[in-house]
PDB file of N, CA and C in Angstrom:
ATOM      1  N   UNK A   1      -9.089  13.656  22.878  1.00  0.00           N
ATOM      2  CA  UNK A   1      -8.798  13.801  21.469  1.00  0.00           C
ATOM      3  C   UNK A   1      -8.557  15.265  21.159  1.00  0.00           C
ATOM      4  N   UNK A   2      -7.437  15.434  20.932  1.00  0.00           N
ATOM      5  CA  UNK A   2      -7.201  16.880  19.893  1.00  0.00           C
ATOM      6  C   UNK A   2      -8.380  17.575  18.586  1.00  0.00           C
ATOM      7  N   UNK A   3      -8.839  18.666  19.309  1.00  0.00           N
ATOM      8  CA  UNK A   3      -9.567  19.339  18.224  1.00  0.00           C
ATOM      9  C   UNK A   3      -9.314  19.405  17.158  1.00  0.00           C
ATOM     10  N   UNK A   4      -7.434  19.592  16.868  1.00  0.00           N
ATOM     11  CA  UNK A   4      -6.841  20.044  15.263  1.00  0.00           C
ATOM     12  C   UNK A   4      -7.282  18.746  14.481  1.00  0.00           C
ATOM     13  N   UNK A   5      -6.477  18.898  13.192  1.00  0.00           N
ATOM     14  CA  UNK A   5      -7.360  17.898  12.191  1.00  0.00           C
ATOM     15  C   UNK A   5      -6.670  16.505  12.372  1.00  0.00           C
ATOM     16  N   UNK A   6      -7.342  15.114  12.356  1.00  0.00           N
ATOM     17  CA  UNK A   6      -6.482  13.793  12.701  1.00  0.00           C
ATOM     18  C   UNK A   6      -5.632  13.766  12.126  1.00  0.00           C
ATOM     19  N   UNK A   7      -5.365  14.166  11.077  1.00  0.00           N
ATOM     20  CA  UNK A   7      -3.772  13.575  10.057  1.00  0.00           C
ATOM     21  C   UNK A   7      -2.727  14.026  10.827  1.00  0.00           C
ATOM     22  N   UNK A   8      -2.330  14.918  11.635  1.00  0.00           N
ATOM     23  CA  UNK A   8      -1.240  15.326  13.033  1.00  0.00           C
ATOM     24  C   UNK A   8      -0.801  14.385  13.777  1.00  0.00           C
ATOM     25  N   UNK A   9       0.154  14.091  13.657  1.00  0.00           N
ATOM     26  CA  UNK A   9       0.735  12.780  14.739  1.00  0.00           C
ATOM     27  C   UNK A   9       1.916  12.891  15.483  1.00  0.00           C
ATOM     28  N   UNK A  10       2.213  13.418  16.548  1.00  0.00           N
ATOM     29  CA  UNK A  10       3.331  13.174  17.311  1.00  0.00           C
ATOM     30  C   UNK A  10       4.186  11.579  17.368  1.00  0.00           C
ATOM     31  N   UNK A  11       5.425  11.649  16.520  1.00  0.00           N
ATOM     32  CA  UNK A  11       5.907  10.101  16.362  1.00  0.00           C
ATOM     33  C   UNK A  11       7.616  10.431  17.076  1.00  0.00           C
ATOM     34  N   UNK A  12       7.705   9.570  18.019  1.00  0.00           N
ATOM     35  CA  UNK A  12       9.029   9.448  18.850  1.00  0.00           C
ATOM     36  C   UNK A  12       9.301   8.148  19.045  1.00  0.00           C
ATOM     37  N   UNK A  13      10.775   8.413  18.113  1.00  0.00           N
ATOM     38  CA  UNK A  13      11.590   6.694  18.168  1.00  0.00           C
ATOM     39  C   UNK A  13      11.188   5.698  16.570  1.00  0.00           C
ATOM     40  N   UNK A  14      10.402   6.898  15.705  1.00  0.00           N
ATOM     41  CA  UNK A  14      10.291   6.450  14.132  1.00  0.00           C
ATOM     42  C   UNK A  14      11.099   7.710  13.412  1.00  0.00           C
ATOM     43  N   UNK A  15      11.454   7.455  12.674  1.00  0.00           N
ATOM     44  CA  UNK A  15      12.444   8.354  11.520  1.00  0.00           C
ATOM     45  C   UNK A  15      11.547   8.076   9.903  1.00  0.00           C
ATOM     46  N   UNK A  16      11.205   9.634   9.530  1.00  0.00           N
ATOM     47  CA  UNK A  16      10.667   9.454   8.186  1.00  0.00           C
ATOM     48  C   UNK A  16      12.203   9.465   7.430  1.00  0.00           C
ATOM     49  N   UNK A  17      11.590  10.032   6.158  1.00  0.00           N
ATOM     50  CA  UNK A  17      12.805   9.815   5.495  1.00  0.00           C
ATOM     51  C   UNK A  17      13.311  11.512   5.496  1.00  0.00           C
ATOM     52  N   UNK A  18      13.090  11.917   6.225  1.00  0.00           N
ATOM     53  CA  UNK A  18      13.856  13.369   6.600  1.00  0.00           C
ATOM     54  C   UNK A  18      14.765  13.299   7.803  1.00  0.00           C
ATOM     55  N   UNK A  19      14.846  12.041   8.508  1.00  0.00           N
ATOM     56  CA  UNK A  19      15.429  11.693   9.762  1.00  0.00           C
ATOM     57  C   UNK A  19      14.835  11.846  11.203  1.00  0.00           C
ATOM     58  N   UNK A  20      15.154  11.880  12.284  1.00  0.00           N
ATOM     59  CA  UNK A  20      14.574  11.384  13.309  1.00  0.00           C
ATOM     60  C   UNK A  20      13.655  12.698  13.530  1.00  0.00           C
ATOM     61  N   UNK A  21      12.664  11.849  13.906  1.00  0.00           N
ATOM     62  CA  UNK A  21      11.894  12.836  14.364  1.00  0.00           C
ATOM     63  C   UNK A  21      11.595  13.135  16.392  1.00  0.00           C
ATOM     64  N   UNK A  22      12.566  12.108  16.875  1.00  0.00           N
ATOM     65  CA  UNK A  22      12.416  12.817  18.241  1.00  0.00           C
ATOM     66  C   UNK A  22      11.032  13.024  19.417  1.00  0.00           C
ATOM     67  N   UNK A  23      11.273  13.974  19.483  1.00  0.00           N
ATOM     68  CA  UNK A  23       9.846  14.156  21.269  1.00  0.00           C
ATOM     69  C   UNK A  23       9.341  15.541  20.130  1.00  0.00           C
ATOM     70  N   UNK A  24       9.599  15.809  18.648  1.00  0.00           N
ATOM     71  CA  UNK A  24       9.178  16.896  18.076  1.00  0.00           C
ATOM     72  C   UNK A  24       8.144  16.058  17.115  1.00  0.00           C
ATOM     73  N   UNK A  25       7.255  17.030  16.919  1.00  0.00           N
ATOM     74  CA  UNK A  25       5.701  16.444  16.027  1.00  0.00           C
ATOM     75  C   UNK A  25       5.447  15.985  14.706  1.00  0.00           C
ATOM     76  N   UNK A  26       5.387  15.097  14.467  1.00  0.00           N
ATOM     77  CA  UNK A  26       4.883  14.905  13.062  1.00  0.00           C
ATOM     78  C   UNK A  26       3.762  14.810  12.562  1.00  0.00           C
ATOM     79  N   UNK A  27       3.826  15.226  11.232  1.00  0.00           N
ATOM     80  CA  UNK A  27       2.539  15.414  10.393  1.00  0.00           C
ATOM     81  C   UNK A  27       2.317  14.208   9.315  1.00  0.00           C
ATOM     82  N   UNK A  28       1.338  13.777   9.533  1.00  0.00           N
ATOM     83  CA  UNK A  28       1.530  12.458   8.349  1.00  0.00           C
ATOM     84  C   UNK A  28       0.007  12.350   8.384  1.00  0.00           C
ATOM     85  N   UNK A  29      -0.556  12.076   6.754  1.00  0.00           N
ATOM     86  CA  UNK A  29      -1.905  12.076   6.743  1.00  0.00           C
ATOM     87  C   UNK A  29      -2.344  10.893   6.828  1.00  0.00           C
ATOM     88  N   UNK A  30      -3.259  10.685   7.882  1.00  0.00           N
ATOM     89  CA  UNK A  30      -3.993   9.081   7.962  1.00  0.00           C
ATOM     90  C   UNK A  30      -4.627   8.708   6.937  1.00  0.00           C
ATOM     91  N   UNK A  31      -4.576   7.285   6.371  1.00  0.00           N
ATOM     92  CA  UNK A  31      -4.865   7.028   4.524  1.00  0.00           C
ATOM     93  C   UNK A  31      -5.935   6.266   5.493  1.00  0.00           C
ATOM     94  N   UNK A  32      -7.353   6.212   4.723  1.00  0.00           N
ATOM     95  CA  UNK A  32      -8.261   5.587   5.068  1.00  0.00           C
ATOM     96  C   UNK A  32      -8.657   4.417   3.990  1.00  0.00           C
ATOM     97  N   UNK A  33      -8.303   4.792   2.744  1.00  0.00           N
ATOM     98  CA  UNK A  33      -8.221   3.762   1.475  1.00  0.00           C
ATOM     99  C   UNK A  33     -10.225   3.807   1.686  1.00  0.00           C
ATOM    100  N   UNK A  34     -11.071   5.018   1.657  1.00  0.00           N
ATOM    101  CA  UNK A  34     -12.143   4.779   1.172  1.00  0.00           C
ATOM    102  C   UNK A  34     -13.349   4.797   2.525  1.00  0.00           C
ATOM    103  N   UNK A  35     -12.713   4.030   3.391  1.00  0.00           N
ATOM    104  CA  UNK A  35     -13.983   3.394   4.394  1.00  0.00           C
ATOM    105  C   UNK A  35     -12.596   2.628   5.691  1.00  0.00           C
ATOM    106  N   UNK A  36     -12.614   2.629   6.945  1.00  0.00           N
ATOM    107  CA  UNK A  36     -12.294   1.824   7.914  1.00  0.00           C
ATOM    108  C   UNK A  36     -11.655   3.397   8.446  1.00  0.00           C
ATOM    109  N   UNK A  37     -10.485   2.748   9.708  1.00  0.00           N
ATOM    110  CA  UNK A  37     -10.045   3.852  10.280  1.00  0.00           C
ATOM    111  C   UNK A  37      -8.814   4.113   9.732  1.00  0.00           C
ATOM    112  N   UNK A  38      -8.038   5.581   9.807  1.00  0.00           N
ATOM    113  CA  UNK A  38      -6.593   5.932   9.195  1.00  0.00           C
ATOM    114  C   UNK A  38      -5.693   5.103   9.683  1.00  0.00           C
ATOM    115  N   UNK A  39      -4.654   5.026   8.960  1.00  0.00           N
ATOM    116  CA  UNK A  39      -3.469   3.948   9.068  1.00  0.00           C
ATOM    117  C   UNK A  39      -2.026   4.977   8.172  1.00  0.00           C
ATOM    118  N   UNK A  40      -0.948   4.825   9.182  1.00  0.00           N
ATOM    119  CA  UNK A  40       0.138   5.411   8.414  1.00  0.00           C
ATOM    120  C   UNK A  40       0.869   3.569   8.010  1.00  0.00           C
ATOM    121  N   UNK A  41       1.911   4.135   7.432  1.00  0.00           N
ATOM    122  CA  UNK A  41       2.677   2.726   6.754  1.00  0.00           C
ATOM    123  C   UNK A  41       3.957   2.777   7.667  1.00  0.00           C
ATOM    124  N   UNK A  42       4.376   1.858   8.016  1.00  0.00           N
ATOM    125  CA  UNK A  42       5.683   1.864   8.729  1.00  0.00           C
ATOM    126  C   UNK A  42       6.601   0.578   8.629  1.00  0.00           C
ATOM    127  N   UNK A  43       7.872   1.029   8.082  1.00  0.00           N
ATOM    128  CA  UNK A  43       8.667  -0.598   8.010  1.00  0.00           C
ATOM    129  C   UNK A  43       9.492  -0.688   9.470  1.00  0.00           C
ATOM    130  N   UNK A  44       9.130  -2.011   9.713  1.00  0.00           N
ATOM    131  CA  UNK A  44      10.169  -2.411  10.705  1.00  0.00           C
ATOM    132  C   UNK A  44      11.136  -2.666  10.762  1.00  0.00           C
ATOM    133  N   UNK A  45      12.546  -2.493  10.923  1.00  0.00           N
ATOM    134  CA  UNK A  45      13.911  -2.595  10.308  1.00  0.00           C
ATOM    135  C   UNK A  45      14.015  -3.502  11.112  1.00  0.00           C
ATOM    136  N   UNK A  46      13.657  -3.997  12.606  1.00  0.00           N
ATOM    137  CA  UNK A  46      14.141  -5.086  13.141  1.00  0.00           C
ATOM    138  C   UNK A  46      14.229  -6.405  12.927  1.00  0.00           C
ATOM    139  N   UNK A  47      12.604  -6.532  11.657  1.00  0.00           N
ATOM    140  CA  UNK A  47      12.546  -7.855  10.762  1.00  0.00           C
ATOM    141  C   UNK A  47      12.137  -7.407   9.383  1.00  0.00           C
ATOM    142  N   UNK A  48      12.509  -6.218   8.959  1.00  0.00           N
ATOM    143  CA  UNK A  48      12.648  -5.966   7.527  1.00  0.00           C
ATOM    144  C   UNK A  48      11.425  -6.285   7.136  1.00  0.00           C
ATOM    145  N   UNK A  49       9.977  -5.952   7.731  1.00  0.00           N
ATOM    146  CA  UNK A  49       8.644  -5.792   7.104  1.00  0.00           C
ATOM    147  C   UNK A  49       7.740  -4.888   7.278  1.00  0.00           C
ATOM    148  N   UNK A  50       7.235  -4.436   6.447  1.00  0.00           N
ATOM    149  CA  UNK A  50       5.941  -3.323   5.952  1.00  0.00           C
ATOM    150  C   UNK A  50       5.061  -3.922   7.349  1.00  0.00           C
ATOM    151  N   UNK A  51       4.370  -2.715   7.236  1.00  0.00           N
ATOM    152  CA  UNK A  51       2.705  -2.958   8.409  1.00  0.00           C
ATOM    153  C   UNK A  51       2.050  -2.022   8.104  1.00  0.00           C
ATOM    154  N   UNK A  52       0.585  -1.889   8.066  1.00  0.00           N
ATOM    155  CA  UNK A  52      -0.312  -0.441   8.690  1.00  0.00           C
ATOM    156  C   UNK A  52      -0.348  -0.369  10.167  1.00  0.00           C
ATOM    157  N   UNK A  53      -0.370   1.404  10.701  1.00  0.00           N
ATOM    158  CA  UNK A  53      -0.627   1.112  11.748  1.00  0.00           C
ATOM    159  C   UNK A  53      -1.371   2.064  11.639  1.00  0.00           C
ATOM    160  N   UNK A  54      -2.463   1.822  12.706  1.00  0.00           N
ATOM    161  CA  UNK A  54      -3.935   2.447  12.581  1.00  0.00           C
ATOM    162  C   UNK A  54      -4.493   3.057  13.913  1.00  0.00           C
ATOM    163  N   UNK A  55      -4.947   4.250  13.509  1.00  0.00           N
ATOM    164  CA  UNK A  55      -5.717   4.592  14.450  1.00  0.00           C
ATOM    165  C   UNK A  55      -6.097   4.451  15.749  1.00  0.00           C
ATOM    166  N   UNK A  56      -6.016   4.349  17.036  1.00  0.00           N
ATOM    167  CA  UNK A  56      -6.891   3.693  18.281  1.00  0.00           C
ATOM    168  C   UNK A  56      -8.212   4.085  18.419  1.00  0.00           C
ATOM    169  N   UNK A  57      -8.672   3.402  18.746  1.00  0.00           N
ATOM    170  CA  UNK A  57     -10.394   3.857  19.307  1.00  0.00           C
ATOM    171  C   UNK A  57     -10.202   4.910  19.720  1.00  0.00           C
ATOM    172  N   UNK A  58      -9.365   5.275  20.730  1.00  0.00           N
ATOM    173  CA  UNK A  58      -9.674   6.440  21.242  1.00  0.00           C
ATOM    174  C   UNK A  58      -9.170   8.256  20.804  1.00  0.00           C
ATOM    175  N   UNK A  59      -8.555   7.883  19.406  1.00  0.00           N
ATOM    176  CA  UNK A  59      -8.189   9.027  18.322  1.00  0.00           C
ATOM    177  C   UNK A  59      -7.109   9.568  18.539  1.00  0.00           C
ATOM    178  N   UNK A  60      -6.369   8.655  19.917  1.00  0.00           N
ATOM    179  CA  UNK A  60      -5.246  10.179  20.604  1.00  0.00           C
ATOM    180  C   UNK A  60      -3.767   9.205  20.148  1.00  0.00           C
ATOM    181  N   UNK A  61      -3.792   8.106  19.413  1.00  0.00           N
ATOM    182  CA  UNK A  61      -2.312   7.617  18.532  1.00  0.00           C
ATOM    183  C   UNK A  61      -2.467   6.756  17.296  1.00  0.00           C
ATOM    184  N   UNK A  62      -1.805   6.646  17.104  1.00  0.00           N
ATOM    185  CA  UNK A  62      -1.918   5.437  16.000  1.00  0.00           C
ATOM    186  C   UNK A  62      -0.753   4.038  16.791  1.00  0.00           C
ATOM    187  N   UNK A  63      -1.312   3.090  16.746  1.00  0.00           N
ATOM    188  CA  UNK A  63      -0.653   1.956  17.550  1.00  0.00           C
ATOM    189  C   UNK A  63      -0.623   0.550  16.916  1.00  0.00           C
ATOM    190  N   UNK A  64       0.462  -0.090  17.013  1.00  0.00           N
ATOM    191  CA  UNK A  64       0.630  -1.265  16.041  1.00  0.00           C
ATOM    192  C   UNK A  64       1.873  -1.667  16.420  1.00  0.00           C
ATOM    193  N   UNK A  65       2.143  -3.141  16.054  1.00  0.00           N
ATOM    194  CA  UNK A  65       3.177  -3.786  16.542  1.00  0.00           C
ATOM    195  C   UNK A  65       4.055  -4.559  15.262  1.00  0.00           C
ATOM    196  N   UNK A  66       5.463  -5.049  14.909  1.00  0.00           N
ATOM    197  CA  UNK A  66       5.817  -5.636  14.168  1.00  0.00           C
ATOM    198  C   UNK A  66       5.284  -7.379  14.335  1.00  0.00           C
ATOM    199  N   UNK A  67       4.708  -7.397  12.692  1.00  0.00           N
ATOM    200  CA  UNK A  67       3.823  -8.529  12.699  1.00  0.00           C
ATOM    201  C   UNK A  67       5.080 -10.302  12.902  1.00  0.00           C
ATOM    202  N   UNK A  68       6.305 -10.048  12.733  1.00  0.00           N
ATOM    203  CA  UNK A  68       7.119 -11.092  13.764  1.00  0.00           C
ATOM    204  C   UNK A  68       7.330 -11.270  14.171  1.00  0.00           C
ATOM    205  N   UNK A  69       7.996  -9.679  15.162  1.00  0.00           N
ATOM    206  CA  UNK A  69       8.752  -9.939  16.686  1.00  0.00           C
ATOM    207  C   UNK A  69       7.902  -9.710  17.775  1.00  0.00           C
ATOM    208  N   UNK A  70       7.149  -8.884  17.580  1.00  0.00           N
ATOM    209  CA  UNK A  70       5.732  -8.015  17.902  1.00  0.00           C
ATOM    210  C   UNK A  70       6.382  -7.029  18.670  1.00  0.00           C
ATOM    211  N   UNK A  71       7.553  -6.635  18.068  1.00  0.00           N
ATOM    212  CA  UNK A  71       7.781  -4.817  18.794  1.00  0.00           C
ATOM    213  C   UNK A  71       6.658  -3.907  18.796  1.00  0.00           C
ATOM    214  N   UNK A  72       6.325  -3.238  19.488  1.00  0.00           N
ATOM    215  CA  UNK A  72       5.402  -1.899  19.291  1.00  0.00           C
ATOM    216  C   UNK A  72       5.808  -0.605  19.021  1.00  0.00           C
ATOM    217  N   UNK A  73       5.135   0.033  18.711  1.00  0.00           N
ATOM    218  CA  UNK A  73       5.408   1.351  18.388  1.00  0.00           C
ATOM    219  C   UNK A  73       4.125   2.332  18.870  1.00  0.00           C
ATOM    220  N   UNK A  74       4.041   3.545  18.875  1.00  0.00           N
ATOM    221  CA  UNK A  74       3.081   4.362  18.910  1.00  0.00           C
ATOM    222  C   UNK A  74       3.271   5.757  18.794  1.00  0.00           C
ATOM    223  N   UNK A  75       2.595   5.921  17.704  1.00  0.00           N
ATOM    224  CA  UNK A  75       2.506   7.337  17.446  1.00  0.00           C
ATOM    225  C   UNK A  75       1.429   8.383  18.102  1.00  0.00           C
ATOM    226  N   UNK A  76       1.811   8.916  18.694  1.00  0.00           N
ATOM    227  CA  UNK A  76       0.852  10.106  19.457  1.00  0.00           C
ATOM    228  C   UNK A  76       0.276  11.131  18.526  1.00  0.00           C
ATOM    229  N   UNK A  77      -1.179  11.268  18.572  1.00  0.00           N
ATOM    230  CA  UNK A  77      -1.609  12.336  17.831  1.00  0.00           C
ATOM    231  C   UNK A  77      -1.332  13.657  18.153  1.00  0.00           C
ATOM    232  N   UNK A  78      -0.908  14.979  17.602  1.00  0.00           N
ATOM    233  CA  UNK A  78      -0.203  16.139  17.741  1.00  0.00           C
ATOM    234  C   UNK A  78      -0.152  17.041  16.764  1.00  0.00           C
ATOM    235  N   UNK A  79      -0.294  18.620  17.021  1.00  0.00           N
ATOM    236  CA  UNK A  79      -0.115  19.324  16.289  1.00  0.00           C
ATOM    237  C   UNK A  79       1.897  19.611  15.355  1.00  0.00           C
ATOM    238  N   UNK A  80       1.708  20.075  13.993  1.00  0.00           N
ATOM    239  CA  UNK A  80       3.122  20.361  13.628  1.00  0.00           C
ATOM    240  C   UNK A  80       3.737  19.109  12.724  1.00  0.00           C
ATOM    241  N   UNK A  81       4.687  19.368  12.183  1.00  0.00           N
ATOM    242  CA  UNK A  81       4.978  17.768  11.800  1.00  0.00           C
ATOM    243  C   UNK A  81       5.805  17.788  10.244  1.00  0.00           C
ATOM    244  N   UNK A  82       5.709  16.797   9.852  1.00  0.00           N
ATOM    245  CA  UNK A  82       6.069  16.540   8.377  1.00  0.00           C
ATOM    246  C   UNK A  82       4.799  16.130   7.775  1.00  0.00           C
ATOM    247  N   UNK A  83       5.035  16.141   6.251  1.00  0.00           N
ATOM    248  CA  UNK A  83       4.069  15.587   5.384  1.00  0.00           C
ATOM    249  C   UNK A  83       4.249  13.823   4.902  1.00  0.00           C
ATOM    250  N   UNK A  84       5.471  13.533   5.465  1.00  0.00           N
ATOM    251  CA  UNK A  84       5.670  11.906   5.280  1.00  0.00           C
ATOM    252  C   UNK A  84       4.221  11.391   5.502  1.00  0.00           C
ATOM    253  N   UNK A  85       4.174   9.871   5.060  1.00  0.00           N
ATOM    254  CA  UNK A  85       3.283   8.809   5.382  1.00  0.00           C
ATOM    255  C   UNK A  85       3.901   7.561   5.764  1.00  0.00           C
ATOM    256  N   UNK A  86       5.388   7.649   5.232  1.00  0.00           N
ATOM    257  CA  UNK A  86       5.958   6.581   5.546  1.00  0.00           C
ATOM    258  C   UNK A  86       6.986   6.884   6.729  1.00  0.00           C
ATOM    259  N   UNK A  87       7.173   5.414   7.774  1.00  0.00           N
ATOM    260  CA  UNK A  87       8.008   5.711   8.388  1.00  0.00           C
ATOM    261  C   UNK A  87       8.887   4.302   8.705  1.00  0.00           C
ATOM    262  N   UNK A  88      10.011   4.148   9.521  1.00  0.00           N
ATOM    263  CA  UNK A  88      11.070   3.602   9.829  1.00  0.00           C
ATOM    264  C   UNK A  88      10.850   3.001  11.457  1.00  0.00           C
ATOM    265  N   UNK A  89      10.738   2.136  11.317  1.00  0.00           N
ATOM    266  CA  UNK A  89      11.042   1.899  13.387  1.00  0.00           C
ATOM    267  C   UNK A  89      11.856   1.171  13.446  1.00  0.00           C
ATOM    268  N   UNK A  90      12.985   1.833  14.322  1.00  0.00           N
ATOM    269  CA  UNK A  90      14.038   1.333  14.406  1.00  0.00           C
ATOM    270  C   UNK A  90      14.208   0.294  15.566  1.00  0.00           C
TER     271      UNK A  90
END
């Protein structure tokens, strides 16, 4: 797990709405809504639906799959980034 602060996320192969973000770092703050673990928001364009994706046990991505097709995605935790929360998987 990265010392810097969790909201840092390295995301490759999601596009915020500033455009692709690449093998370069993003910043997106993990929403905890109070109590459980952080979760960014991400739509799936492959079946046009919303998801949280949350945290792993082990602090080093955030990981989650589209809840129809069950594509995956994973965001790597990382220094640098944007301030998005929302993202795109294409």
């Amino acid at each position: 797990m990265s010392s810097g602060p969790d909201y840092q996320v390295e995301i490759s192969g999601i596009q915020g709405h500033s455009g692709a973000l690449g093998g370069g770092a993003a910043k997106a703050a993990g929403v905890t809504g109070g109590a459980g673990r952080p979760w960014i928001a991400v739509t799936y364009e492959c079946c046009s639906v919303y998801s949280r994706v949350y945290r792993n046990r082990d602090g080093t991505a955030y990981e989650g799959k589209c809840p129809k097709c069950g594509k995956t995605v994973k965001a790597a935790i990382g220094p640098g980034g944007t301030a998005t929360r929302f993202f795109r998987a294409e």
